[in-house]
Protein backbone atom coordinates (compact mmCIF):
# COMPACT_ATOMS: atom_id res chain seq x y z
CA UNK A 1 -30.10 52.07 19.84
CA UNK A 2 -32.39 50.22 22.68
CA UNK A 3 -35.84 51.01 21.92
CA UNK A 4 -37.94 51.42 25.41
CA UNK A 5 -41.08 49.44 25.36
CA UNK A 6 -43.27 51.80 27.40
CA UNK A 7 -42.78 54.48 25.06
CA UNK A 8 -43.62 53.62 21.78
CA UNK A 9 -47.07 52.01 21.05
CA UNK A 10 -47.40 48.32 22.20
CA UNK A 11 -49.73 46.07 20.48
CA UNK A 12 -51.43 43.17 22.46
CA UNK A 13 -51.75 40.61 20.04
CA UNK A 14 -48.72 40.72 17.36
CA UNK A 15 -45.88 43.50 17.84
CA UNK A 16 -44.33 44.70 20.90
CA UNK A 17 -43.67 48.06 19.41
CA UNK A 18 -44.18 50.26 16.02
CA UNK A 19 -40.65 51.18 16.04
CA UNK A 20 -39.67 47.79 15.12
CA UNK A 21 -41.33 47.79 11.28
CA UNK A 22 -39.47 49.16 8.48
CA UNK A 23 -41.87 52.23 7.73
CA UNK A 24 -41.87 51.36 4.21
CA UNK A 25 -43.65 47.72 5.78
CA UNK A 26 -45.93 49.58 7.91
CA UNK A 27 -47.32 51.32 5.58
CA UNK A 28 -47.86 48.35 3.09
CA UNK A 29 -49.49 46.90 6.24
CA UNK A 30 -51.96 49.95 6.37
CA UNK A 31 -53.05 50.17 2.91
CA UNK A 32 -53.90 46.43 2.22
CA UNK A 33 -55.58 46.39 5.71
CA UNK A 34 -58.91 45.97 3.78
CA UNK A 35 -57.60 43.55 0.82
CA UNK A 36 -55.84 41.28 3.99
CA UNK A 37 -59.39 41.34 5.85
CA UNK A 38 -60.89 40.61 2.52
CA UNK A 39 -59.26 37.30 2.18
CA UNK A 40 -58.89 36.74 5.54
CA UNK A 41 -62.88 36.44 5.19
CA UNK A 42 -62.71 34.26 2.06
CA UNK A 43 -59.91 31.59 3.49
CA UNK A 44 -62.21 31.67 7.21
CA UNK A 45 -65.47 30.76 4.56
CA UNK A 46 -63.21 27.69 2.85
CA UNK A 47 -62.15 26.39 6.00
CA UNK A 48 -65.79 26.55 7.22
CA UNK A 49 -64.68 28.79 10.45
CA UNK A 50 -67.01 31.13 9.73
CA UNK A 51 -70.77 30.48 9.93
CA UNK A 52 -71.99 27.85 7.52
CA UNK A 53 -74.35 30.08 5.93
CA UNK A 54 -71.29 31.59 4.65
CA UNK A 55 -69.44 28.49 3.55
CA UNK A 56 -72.78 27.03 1.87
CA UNK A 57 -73.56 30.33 -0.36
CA UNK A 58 -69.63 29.81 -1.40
CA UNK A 59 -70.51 26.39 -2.80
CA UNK A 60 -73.49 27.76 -4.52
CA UNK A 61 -72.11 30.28 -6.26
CA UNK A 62 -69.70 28.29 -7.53
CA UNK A 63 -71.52 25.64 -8.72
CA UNK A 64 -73.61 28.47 -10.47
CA UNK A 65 -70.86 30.59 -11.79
CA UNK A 66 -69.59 27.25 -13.19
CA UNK A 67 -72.83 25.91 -14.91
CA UNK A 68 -74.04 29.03 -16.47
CA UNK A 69 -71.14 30.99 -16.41
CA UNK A 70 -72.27 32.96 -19.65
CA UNK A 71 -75.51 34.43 -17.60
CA UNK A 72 -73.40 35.56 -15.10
CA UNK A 73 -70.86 37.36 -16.99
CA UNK A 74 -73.55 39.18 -18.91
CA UNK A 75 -75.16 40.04 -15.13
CA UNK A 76 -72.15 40.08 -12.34
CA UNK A 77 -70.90 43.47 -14.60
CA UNK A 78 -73.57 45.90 -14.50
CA UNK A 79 -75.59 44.11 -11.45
CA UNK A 80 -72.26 44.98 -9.72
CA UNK A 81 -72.31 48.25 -10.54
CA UNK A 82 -76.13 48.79 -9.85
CA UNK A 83 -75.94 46.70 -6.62
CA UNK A 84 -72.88 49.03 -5.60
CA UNK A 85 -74.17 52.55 -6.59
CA UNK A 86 -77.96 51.99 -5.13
CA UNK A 87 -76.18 50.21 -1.48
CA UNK A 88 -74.55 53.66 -1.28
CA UNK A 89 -77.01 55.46 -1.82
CA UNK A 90 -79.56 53.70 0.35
CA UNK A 91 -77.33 54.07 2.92
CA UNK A 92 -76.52 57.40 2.45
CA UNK A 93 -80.54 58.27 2.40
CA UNK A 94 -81.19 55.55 5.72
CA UNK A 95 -78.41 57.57 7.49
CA UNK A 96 -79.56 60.86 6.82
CA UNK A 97 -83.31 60.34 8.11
CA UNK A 98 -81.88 58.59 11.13
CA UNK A 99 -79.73 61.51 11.68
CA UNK A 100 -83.09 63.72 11.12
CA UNK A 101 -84.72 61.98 13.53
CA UNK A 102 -82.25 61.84 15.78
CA UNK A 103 -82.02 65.71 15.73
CA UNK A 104 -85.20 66.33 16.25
CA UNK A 105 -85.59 63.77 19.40
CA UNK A 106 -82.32 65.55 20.58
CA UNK A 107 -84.36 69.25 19.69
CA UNK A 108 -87.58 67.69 21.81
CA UNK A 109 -85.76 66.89 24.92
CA UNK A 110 -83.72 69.94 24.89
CA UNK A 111 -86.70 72.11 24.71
CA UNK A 112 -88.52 69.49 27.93
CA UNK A 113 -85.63 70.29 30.02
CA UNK A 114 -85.99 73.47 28.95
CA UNK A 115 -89.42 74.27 30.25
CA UNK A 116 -88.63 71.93 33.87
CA UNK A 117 -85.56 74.49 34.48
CA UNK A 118 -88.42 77.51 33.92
CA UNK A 119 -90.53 75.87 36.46
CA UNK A 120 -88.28 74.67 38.60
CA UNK A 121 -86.41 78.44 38.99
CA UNK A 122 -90.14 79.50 39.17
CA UNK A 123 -90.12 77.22 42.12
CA UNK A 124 -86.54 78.55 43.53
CA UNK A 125 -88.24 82.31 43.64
CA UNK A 126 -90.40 80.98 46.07
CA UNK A 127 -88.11 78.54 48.07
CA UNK A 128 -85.55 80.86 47.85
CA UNK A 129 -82.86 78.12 47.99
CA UNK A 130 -79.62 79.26 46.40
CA UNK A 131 -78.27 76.16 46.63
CA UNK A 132 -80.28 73.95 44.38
CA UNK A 133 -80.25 77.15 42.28
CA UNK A 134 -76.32 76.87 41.79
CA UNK A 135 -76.19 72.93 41.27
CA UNK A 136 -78.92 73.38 38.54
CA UNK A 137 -77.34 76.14 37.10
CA UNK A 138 -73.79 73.97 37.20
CA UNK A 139 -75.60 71.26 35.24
CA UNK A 140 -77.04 73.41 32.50
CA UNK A 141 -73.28 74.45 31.63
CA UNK A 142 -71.97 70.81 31.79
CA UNK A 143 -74.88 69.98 28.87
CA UNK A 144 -73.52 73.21 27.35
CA UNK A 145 -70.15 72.30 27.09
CA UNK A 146 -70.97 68.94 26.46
CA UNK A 147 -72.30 70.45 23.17
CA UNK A 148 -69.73 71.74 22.27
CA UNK A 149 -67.52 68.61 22.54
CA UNK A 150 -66.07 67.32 19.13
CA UNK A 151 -67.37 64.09 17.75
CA UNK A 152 -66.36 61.92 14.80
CA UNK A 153 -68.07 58.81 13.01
CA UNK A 154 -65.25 56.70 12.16
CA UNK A 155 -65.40 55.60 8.20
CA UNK A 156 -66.67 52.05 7.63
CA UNK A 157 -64.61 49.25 6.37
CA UNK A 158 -61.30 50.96 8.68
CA UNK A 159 -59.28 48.29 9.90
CA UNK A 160 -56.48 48.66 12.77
CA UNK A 161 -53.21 47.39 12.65
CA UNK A 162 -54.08 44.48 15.25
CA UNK A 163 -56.65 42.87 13.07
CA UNK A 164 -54.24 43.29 9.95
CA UNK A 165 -51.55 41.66 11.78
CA UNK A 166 -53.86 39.00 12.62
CA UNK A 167 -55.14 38.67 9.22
CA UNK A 168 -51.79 37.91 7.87
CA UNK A 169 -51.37 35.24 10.66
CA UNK A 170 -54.61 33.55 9.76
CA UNK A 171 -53.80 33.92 6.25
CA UNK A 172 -50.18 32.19 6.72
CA UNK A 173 -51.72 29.80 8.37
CA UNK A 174 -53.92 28.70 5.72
CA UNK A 175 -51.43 28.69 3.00
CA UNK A 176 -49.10 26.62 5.24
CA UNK A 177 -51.75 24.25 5.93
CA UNK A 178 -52.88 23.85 1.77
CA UNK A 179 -48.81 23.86 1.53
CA UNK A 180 -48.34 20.44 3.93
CA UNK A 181 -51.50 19.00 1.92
CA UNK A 182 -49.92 19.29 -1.12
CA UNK A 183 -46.41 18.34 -0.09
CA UNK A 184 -47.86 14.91 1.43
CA UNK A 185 -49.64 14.69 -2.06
CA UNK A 186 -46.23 15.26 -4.06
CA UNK A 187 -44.45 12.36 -1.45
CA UNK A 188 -47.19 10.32 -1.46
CA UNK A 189 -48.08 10.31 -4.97
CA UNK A 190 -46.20 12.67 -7.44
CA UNK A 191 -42.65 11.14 -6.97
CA UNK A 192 -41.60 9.18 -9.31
CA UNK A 193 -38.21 8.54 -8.08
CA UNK A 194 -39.63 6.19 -5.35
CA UNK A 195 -40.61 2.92 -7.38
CA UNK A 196 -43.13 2.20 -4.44
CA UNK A 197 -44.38 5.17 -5.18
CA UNK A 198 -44.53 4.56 -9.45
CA UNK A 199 -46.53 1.51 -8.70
CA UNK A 200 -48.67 3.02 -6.35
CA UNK A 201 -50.09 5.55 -8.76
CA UNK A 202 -50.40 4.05 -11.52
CA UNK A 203 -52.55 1.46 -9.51
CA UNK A 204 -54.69 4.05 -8.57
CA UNK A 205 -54.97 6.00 -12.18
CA UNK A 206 -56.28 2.38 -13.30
CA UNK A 207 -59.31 2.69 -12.18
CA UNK A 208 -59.41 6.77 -11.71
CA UNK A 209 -58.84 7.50 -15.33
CA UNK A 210 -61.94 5.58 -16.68
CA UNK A 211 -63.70 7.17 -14.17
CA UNK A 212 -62.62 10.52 -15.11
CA UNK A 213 -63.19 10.63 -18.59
CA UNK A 214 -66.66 9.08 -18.21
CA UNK A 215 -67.16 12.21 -15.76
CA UNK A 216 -66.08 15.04 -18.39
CA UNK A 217 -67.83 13.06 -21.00
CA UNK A 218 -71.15 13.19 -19.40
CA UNK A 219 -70.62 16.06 -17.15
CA UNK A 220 -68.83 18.90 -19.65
CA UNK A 221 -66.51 20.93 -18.51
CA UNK A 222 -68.82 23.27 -16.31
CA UNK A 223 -69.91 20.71 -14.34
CA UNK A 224 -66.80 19.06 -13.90
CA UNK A 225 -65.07 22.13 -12.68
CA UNK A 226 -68.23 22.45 -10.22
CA UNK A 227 -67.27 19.15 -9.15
CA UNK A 228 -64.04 19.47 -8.39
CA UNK A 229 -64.49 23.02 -6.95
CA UNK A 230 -67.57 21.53 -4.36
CA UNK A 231 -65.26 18.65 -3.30
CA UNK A 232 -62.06 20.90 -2.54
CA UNK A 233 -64.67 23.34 -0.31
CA UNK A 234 -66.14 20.32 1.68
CA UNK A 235 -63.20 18.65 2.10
CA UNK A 236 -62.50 21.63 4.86
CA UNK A 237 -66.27 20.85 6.31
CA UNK A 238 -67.03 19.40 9.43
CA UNK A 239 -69.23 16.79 8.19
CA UNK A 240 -66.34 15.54 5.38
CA UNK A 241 -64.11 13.75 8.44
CA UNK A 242 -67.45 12.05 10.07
CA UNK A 243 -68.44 10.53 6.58
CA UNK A 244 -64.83 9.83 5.32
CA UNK A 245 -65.09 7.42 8.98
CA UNK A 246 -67.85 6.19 8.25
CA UNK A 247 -66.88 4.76 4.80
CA UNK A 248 -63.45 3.58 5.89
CA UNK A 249 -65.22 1.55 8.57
CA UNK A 250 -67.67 0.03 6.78
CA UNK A 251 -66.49 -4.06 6.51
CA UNK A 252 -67.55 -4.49 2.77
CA UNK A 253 -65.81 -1.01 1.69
CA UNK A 254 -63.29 -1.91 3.18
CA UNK A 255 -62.24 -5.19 1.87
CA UNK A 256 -63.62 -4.32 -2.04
CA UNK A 257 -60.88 -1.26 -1.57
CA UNK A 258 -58.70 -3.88 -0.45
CA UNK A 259 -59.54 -6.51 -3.32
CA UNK A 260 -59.37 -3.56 -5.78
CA UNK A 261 -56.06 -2.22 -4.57
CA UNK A 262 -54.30 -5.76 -4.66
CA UNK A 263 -55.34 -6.69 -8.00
CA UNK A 264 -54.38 -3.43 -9.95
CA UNK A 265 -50.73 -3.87 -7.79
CA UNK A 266 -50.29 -7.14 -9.19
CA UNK A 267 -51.54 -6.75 -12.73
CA UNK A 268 -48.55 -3.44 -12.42
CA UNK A 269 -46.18 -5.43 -11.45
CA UNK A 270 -46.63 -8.64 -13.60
CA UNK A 271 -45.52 -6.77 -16.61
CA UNK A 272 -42.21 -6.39 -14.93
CA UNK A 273 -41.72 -10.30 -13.56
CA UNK A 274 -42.69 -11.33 -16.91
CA UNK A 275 -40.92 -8.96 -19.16
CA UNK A 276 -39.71 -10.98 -22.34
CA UNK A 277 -36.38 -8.76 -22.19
CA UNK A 278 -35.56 -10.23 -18.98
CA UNK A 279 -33.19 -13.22 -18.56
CA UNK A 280 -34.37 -14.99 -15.26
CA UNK A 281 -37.76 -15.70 -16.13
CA UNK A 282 -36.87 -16.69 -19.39
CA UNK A 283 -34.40 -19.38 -18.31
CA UNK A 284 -37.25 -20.30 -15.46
CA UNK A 285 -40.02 -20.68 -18.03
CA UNK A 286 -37.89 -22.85 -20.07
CA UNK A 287 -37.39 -25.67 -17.25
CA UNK A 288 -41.11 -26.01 -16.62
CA UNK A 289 -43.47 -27.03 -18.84
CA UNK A 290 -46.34 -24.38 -17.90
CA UNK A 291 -47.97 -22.19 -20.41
CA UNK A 292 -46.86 -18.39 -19.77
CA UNK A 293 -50.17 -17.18 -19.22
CA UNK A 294 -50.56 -19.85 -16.51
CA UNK A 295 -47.22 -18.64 -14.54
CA UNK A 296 -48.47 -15.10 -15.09
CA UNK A 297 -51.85 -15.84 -13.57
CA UNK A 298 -50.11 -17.94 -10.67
CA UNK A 299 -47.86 -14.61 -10.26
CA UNK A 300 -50.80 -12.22 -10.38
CA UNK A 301 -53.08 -14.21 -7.88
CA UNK A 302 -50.31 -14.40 -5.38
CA UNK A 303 -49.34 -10.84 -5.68
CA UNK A 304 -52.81 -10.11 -5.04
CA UNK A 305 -53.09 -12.11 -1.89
CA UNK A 306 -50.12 -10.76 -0.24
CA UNK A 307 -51.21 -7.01 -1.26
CA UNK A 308 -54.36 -7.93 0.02
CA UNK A 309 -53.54 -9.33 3.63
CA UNK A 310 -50.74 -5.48 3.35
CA UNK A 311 -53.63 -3.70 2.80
CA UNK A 312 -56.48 -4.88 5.41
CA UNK A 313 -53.73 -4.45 8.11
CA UNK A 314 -53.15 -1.28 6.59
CA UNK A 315 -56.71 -0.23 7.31
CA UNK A 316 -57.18 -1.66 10.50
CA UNK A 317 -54.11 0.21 11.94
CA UNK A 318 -55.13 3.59 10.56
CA UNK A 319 -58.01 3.25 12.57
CA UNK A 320 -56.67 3.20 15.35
CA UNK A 321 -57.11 5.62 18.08
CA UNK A 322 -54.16 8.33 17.78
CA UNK A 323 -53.43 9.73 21.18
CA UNK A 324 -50.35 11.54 19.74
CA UNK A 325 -49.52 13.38 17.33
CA UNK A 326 -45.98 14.23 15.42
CA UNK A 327 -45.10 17.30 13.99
CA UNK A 328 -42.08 18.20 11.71
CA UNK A 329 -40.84 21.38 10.27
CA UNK A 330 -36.78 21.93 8.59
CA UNK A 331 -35.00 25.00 9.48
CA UNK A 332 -31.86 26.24 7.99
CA UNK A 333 -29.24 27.35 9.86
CA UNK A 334 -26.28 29.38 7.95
CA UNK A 335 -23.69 31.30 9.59
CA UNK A 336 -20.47 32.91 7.60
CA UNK A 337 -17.01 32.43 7.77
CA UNK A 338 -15.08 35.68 7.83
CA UNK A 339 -11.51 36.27 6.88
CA UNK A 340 -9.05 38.65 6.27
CA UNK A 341 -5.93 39.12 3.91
CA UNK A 342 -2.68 40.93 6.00
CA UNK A 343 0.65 40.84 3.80
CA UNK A 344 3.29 38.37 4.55
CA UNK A 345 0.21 36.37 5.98
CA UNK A 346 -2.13 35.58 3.37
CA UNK A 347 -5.89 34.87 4.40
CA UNK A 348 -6.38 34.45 8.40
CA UNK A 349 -9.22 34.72 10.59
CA UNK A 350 -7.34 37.39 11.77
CA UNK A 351 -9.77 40.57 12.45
CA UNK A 352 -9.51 44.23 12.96
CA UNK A 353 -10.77 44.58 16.73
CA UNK A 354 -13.59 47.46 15.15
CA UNK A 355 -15.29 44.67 12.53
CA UNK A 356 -16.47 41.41 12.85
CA UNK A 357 -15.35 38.53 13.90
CA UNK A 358 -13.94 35.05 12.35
CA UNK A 359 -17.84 33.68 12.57
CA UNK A 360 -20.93 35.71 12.22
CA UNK A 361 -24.23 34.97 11.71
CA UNK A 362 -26.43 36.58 9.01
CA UNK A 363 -26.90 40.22 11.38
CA UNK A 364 -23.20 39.95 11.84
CA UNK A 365 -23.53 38.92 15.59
CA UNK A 366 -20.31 37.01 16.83
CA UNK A 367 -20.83 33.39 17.29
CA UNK A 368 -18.78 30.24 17.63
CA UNK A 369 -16.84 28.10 14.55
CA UNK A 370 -19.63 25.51 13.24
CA UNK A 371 -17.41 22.94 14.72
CA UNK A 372 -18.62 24.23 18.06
CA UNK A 373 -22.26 25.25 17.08
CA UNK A 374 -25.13 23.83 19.01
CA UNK A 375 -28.90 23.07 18.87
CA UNK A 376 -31.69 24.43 20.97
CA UNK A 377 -32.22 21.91 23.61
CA UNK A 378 -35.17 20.42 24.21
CA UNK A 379 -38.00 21.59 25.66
CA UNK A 380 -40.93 19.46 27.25
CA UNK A 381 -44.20 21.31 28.72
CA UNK A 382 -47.48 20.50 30.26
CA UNK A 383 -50.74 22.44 29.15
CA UNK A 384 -54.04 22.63 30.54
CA UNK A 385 -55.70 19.39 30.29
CA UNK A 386 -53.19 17.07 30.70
CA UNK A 387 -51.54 17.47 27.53
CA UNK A 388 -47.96 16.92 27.25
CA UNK A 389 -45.57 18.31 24.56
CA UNK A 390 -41.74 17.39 23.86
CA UNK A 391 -39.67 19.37 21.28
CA UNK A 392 -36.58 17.96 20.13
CA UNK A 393 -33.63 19.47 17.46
CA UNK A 394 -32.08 16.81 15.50
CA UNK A 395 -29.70 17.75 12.24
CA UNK A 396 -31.25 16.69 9.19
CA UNK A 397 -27.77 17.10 7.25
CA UNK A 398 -24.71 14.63 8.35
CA UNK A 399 -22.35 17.89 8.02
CA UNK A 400 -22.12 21.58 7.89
CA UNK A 401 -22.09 22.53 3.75
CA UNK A 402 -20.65 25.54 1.84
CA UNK A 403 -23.09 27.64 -0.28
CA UNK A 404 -22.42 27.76 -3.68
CA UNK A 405 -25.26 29.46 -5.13
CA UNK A 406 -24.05 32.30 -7.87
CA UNK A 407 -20.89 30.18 -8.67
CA UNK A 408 -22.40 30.20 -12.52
CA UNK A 409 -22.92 33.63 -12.22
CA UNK A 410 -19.26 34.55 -10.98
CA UNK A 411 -20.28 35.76 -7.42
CA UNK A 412 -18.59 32.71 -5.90
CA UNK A 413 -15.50 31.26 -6.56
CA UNK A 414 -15.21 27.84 -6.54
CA UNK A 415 -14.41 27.30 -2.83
CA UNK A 416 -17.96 29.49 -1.89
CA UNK A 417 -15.90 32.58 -0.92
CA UNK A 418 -17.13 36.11 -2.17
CA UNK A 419 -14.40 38.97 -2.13
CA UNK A 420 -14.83 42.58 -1.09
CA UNK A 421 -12.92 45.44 -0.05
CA UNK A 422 -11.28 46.81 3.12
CA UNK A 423 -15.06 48.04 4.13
CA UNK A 424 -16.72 44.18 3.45
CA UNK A 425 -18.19 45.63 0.40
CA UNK A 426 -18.45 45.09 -2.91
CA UNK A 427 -18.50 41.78 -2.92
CA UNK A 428 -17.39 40.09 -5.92
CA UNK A 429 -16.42 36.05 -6.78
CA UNK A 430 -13.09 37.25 -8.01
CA UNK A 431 -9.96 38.51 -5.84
CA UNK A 432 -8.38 41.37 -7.14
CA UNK A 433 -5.61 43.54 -5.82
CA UNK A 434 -7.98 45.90 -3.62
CA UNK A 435 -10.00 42.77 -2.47
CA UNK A 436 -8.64 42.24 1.76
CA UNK A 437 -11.84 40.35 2.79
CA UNK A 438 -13.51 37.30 1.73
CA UNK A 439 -16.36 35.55 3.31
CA UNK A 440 -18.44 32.39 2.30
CA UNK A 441 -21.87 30.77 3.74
CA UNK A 442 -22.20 27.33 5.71
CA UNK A 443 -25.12 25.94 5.66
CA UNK A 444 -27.16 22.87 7.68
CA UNK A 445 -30.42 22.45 8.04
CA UNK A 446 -31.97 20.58 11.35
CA UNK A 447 -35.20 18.72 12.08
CA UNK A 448 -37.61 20.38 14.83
CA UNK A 449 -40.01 17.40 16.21
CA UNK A 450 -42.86 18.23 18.04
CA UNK A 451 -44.90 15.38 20.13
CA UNK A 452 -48.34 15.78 21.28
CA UNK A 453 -49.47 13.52 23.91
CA UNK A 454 -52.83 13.89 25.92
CA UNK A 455 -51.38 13.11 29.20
CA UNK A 456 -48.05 13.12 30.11
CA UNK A 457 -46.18 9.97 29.66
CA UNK A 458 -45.46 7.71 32.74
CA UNK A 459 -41.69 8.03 32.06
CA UNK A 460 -41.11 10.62 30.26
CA UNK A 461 -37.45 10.37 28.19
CA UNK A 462 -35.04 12.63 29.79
CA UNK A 463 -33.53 16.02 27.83
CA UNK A 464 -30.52 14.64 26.49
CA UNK A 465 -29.08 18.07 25.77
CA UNK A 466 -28.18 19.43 22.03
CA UNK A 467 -27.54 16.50 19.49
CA UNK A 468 -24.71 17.36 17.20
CA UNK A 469 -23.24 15.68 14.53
CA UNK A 470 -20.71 16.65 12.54
């Protein structure tokens, strides 16, 4: 069925048309309209998009709800419930005076217009001029019908389906944006499959753990949560990037974070070089004559030097000025590979010309084998201001894969193929006699680059088409 744009509503900012959502969706959408603006408002106040105001009363209730929380659980209860009951009701009693005095404005200029008709038709007896007469007479039924007109205050706190649908984006937005912060942590940090990585942290916990305990030990526990709950709510402040700057370019930071850095990577690694369980500095140390601890200081203070110089560069090429940036995001592509059992021919890609075909994707739309599947191409733009933006596909897998989730479970079989009857359903990981379908899932996922420049380059690389590999 083709739905026709211009007669179903159209929304501006998000949908195209209401006949698009699953009703059940729509009306999810509706009823956490409020609950979506709700947080909408709270993730705008972290991120400091809202007015600061907003952002610094955030930081001091936490702080307070953290250092005396017991206060203000014995208080946030009832002071709720006071605060709520006596807002309604001063609003109720504020909108019910206005609306009193409103009426009896409205009752005071009906009754002035009124008395000017009496005089003026006072006037008319003596003018005589039916004309005016009429037109007066034409406006005193307009303001009588006008009366009569319907009118409706609409209930606060209402929210359309525009700003819900723009809630959620702002919303998905944020979480995407905590979710990349926390992935780079996790790469950066948290994986300890990467020895680089090992040494890395544990450098840093060296002097972070001291640190920390001395923090909990003289702060508690309220005002360590405070602490960590203030920095995670400036971090998203405008001021946090200017003073972060300032601190990585001051010369004497700088090169004490450098000092620090190389000495905790070499005392790390020392332990490894010098390990009594290992055979090639054993038979080294016992062709010199130097003490151990000598060696291991001579090891340690070279370390350090090298880490050193790796570090200062380090710092000096972060910063830098970026005039591009690189974006990446990984997409999965899956499309299915369709058969059919016929007798005497065993499974074929053989269809029925009323189903699908030998290669669907996942809304059964015919497509080619995933020998012969292709990439977006890429796409290069200029925006206002000079700005210049290349995206480019690239496969992030070598080769297509098959699918084998639920082969524990018996809803694959070993070669990813799930079995159904003449109808495609019922699917099952086990053929049977009534089973005359079977379909399984490949799988690849690709890289999507995005480049921002802020002016186009002087020789821009040409579109080189779809990059496949298989």
């Amino acid at each position: 069925m083709v739905i026709q744009q211009e007669a179903s509503y159209s929304s501006p900012y998000s949908i195209g048309t209401l006949d698009t959502i699953p009703p059940a969706f729509l009306q999810l959408l509706v009823s956490l309209g409020p609950l979506l603006g709700w947080i909408r408002h709270v993730t705008d106040t972290i991120q400091w998009y809202s007015p600061p105001r907003h952002s610094l009363l955030l930081l001091l209730l936490w702080n307070v709800v953290c250092l005396w929380p017991w206060p203000v659980l014995v208080v946030l209860v009832p002071g709720t419930i006071l605060y709520k009951l006596g807002a309604d009701w001063l609003r109720c009693k504020t909108s019910r005076t206005r609306r009193d005095r409103l009426e009896q404005a409205r009752h005071k200029q009906q009754q002035q217009q009124q008395q000017q008709r009496t005089h003026h038709d006072d006037d008319d007896d003596h003018e005589d001029d039916d004309r005016l007469l009429s037109q007066r007479r034409q406006q005193q039924r307009e303001a009588e019908q006008e009366e009569l007109i319907a009118r409706k205050i609409q209930p606060e706190g209402q929210v359309s389906l525009d700003d819900t649908l723009d809630n959620v984006t702002a919303i998905l937005g944020f979480t995407q944006r905590l979710g990349r912060s926390l992935e780079t942590v996790r790469l950066e940090w948290l994986d300890g499959s990467r020895p680089e990585v090992v040494v890395a942290t544990l450098a840093v916990m060296g002097y972070v753990i001291p640190l920390w305990c001395l923090g909990v030990l003289v702060l508690g526990v309220g005002g360590t949560l405070a602490w960590m709950g203030s920095v995670a709510l400036l971090a998203y402040s405008p001021w946090t990037p200017v003073v972060w700057m300032a601190i990585r370019r001051h010369a004497v930071l700088r090169y004490g974070v450098a000092v620090l850095w190389a000495y905790s990577v070499a005392f790390i690694t020392s332990w490894q070089a010098f390990n009594p369980l290992t055979t090639t500095v054993q038979k080294s140390s016992a062709t010199t004559n130097k003490k151990p601890w000598t060696k291991w200081w001579a090891y340690v203070w070279h370390r350090a030097g090298s880490e050193k110089e790796a570090m200062v560069a380090r710092l000096n090429k972060e910063d830098l000025p970026k005039d591009s940036t690189r974006n990446e995001m990984v997409f999965q592509f899956e499309i299915y590979e369709n058969q059919r059992w016929w007798l005497g021919a065993n499974w074929t890609t053989n269809m029925l010309s009323t189903e699908r075909g030998p290669w669907t994707d996942n809304h059964l739309v015919a497509i080619t084998s995933k020998e012969q599947f292709k990439l977006p191409q890429a796409v290069e733009k200029t925006t206002a201001g000079d700005k210049w933006t290349r995206k480019t596909w690239s496969w992030a897998d070598n080769d297509w894969w098959v699918d084998m989730t639920g082969e524990l479970d018996g809803k694959v079989d070993h070669g990813g193929w799930e079995y159904g009857n003449n109808a495609w359903q019922h699917m099952t990981g086990l053929p049977a006699i009534q089973t005359f379908t079977r379909r399984r899932r490949w799988c690849r996922r690709a890289l999507l680059v995005e480049h921002r420049t802020k002016s186009s380059p002087t020789s821009p690389p040409q579109t080189s088409g779809l990059r496949h590999r298989s």
